[in-house]
C-alpha atoms as a PDB file:
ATOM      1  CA  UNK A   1      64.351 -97.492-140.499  1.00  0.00           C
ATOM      2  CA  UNK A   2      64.746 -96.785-136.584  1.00  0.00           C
ATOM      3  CA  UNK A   3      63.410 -93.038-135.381  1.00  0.00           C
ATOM      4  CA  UNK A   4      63.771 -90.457-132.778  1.00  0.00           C
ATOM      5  CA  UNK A   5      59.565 -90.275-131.419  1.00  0.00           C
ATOM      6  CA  UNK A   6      58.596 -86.716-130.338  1.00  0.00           C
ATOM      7  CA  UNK A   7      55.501 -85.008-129.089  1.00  0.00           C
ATOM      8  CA  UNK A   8      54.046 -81.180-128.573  1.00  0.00           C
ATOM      9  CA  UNK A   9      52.668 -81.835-125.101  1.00  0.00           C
ATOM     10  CA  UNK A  10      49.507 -79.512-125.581  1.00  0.00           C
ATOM     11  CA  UNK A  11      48.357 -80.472-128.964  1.00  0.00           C
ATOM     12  CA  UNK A  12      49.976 -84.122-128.660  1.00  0.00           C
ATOM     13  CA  UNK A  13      51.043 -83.935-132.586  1.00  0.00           C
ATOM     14  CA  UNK A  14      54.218 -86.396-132.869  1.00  0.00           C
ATOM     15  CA  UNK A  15      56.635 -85.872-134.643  1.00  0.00           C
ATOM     16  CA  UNK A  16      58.995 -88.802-136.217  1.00  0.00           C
ATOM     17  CA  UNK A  17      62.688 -88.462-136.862  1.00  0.00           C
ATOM     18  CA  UNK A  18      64.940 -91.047-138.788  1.00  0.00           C
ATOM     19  CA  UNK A  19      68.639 -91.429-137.535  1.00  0.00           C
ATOM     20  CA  UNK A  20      69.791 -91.167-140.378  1.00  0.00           C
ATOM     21  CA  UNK A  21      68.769 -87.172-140.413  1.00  0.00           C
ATOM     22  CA  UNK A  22      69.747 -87.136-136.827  1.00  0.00           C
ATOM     23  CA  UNK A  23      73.062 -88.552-138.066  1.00  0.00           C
ATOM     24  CA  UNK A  24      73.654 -85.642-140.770  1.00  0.00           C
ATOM     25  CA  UNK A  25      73.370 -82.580-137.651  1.00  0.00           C
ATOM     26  CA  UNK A  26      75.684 -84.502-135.370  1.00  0.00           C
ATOM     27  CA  UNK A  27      77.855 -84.800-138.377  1.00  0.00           C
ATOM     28  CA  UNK A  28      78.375 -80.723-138.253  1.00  0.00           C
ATOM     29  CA  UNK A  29      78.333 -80.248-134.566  1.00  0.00           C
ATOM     30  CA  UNK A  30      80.569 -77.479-133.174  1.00  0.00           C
ATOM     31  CA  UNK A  31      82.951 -79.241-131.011  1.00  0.00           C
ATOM     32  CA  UNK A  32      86.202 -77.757-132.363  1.00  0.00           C
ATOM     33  CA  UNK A  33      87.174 -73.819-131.308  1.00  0.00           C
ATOM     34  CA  UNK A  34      86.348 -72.755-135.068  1.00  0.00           C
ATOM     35  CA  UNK A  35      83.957 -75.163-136.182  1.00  0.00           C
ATOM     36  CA  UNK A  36      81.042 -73.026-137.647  1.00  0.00           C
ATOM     37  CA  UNK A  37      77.561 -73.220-137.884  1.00  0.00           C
ATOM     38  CA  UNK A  38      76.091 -75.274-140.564  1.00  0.00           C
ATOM     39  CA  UNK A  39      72.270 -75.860-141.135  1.00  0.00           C
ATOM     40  CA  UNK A  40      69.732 -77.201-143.739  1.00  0.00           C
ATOM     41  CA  UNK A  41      66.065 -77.541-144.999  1.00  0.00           C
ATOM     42  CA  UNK A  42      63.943 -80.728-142.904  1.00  0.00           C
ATOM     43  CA  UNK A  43      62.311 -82.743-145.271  1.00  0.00           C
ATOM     44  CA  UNK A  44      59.382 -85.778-145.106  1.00  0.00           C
ATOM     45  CA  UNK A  45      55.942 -85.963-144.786  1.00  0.00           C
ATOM     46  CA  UNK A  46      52.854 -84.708-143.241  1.00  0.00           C
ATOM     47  CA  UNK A  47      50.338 -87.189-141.837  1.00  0.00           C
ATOM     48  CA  UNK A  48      47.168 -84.916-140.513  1.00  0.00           C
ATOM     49  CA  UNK A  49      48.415 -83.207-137.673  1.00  0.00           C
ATOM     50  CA  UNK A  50      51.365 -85.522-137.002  1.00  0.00           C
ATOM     51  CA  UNK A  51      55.110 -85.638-139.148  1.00  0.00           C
ATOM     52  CA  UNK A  52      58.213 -88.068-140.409  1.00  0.00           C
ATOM     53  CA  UNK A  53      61.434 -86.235-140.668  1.00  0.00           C
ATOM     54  CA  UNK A  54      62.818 -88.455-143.395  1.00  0.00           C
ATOM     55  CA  UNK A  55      65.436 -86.581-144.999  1.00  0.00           C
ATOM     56  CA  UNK A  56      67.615 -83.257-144.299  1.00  0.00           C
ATOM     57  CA  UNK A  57      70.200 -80.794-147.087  1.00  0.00           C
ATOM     58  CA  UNK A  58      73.377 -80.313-146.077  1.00  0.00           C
ATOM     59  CA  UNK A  59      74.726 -76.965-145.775  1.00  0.00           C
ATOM     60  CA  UNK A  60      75.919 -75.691-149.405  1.00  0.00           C
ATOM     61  CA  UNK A  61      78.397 -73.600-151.212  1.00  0.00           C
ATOM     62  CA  UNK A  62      76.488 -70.194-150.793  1.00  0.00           C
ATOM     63  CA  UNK A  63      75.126 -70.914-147.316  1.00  0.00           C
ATOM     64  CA  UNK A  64      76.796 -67.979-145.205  1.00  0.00           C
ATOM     65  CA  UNK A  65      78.889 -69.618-142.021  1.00  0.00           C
ATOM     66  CA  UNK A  66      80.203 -68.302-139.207  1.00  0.00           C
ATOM     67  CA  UNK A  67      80.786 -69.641-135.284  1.00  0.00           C
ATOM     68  CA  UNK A  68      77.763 -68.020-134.080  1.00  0.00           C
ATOM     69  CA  UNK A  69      75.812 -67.209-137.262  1.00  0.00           C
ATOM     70  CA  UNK A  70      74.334 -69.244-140.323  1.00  0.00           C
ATOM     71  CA  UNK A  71      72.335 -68.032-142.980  1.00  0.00           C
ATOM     72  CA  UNK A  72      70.761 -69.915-145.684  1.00  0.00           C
ATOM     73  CA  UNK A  73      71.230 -69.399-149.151  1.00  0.00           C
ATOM     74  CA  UNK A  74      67.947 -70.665-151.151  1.00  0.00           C
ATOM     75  CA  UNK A  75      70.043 -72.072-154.333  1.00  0.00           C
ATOM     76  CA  UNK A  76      71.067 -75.895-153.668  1.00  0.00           C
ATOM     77  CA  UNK A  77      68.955 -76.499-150.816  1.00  0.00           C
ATOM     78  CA  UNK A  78      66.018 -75.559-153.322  1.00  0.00           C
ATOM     79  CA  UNK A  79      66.826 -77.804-156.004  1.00  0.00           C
ATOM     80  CA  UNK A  80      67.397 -80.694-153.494  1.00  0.00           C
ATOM     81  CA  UNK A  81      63.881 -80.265-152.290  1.00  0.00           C
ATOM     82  CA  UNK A  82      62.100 -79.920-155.660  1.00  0.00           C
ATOM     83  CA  UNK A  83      63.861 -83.292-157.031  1.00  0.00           C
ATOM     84  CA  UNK A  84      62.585 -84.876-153.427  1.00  0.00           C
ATOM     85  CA  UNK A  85      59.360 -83.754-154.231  1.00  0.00           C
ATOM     86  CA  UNK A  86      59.037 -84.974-157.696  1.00  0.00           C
ATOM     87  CA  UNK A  87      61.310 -88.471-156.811  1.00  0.00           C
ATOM     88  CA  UNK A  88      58.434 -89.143-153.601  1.00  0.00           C
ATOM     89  CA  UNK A  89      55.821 -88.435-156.243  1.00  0.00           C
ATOM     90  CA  UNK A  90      54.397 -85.604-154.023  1.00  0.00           C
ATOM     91  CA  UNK A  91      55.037 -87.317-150.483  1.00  0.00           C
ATOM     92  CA  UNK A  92      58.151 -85.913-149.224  1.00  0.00           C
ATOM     93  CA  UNK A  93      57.883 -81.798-148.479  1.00  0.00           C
ATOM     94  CA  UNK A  94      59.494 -79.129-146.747  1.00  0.00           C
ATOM     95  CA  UNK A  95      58.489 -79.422-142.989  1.00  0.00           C
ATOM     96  CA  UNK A  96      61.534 -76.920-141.602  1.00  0.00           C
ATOM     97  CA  UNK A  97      64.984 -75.978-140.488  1.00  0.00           C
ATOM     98  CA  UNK A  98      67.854 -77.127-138.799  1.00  0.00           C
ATOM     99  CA  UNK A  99      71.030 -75.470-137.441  1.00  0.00           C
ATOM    100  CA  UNK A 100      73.554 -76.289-135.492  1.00  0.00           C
ATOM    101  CA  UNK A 101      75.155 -74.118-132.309  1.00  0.00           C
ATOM    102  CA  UNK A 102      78.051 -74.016-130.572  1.00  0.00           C
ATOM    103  CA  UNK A 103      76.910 -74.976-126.994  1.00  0.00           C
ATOM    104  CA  UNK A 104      76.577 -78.245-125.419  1.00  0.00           C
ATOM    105  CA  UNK A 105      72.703 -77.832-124.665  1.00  0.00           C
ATOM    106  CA  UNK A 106      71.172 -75.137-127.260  1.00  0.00           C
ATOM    107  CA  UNK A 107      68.386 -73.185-127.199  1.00  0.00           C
ATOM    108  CA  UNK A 108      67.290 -70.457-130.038  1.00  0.00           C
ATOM    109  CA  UNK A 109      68.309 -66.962-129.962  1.00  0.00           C
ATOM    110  CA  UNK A 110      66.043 -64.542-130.441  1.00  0.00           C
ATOM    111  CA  UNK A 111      67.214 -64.112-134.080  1.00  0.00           C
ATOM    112  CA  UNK A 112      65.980 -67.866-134.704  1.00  0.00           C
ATOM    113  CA  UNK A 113      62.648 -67.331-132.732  1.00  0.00           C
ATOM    114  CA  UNK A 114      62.574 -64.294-135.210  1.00  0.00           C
ATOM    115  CA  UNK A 115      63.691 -65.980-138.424  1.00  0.00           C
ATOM    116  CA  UNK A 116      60.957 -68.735-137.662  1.00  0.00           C
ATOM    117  CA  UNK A 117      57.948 -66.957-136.765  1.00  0.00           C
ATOM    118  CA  UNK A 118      58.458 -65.402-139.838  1.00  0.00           C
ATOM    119  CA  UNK A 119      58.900 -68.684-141.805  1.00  0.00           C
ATOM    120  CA  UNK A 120      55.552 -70.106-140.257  1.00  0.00           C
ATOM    121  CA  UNK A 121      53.635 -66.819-141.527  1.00  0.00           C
ATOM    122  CA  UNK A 122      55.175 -66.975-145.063  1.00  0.00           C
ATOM    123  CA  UNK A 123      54.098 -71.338-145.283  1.00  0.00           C
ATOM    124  CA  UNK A 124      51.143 -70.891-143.183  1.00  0.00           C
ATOM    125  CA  UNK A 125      51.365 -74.423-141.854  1.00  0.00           C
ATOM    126  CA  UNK A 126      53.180 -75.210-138.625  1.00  0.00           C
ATOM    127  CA  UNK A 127      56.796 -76.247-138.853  1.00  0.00           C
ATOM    128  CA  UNK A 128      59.625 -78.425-137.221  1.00  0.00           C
ATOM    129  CA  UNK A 129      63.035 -76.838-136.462  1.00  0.00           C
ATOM    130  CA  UNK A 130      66.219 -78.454-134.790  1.00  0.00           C
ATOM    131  CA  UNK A 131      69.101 -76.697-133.173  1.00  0.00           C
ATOM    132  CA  UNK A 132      71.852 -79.295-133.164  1.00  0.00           C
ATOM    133  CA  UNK A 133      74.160 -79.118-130.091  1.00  0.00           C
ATOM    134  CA  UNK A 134      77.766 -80.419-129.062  1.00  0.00           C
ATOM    135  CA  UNK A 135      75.905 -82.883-126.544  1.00  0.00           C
ATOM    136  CA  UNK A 136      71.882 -83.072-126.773  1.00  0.00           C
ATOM    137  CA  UNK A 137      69.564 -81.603-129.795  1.00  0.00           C
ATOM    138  CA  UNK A 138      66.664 -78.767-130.000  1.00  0.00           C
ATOM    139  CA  UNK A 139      63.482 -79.894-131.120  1.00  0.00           C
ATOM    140  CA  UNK A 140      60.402 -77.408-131.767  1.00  0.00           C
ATOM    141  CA  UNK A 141      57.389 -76.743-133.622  1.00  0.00           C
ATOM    142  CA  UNK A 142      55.943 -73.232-134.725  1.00  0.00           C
ATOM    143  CA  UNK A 143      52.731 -73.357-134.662  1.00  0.00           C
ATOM    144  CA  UNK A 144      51.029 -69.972-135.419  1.00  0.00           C
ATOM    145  CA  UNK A 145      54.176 -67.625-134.685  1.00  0.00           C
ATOM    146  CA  UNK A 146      54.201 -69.694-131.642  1.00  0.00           C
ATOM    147  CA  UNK A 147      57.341 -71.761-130.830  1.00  0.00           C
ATOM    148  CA  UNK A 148      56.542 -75.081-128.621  1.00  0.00           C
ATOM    149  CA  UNK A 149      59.438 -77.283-127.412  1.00  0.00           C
ATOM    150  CA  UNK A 150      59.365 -81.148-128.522  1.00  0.00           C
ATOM    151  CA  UNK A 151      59.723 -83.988-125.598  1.00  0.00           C
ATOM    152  CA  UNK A 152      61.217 -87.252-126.496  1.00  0.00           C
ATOM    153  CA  UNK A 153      58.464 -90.127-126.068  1.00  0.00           C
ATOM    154  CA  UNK A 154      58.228 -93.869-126.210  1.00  0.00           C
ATOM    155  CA  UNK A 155      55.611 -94.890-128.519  1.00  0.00           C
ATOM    156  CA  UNK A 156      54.085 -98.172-127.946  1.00  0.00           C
END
């Protein structure tokens, strides 16, 4: 299974991503005039500090879409991630969000830095987000209400 390797540059936790999840965002980006947003629950496992993005939800019937604005309805993203959790035997949790956004290169809006500061104090354990773009990704971590970009790395 080939990955995506990224890294917090101050706390130097990395952070794995399969292509496969990578594959699912791209799947939903925004290229077309009245293509909405879409977005999911990250899924995969915690190793100490350090995580593996192996598996992402589709958006789902009673997800709320609109060009600049997704919302996510618990029901069907939560029963995906409790039958993960049981099937991996307890290896496979909930490590985040993803969304896409209609711009080439995105960046969060204050309602997402908003909407996951709030997520981080309601887990209380740090978590991955991804904004997928029309051209490049967003990759983050919250880490104590704190948002920290992610920086593609080569691991040896």
């Amino acid at each position: 299974m080939r990955h995506k390797s990224l890294i917090e540059p101050n706390s130097k936790r990395l952070v794995l991503v399969t292509e496969e999840v990578l594959a699912l965002i791209s799947s939903y980006r925004q290229s077309g005039r009245d293509d909405c947003e879409s977005g999911g629950i990250l899924m995969g496992k915690r190793r100490g500090e350090h995580f593996e993005i192996t598996f992402a939800t589709a958006p789902q019937m009673k997800d709320i879409r609109s060009r600049c604005r997704f919302t996510r309805h618990p029901n069907g993203h939560q029963e995906i991630a409790e039958n993960r959790l049981k099937s991996s035997n307890g290896e496979e949790n909930y490590l985040g969000e993803w969304h896409t956004h209609p711009e080439n290169h995105p960046t969060p809006s204050s309602i997402d830095m908003g909407d996951w500061k709030r997520l981080s104090k309601f887990h209380n354990v740090p978590l991955l987000v991804i904004i997928g773009g029309i051209q490049t990704f967003y990759f983050g971590i919250v880490i104590e209400s704190r948002v920290h970009i992610l920086k593609e790395c080569t691991l040896l």
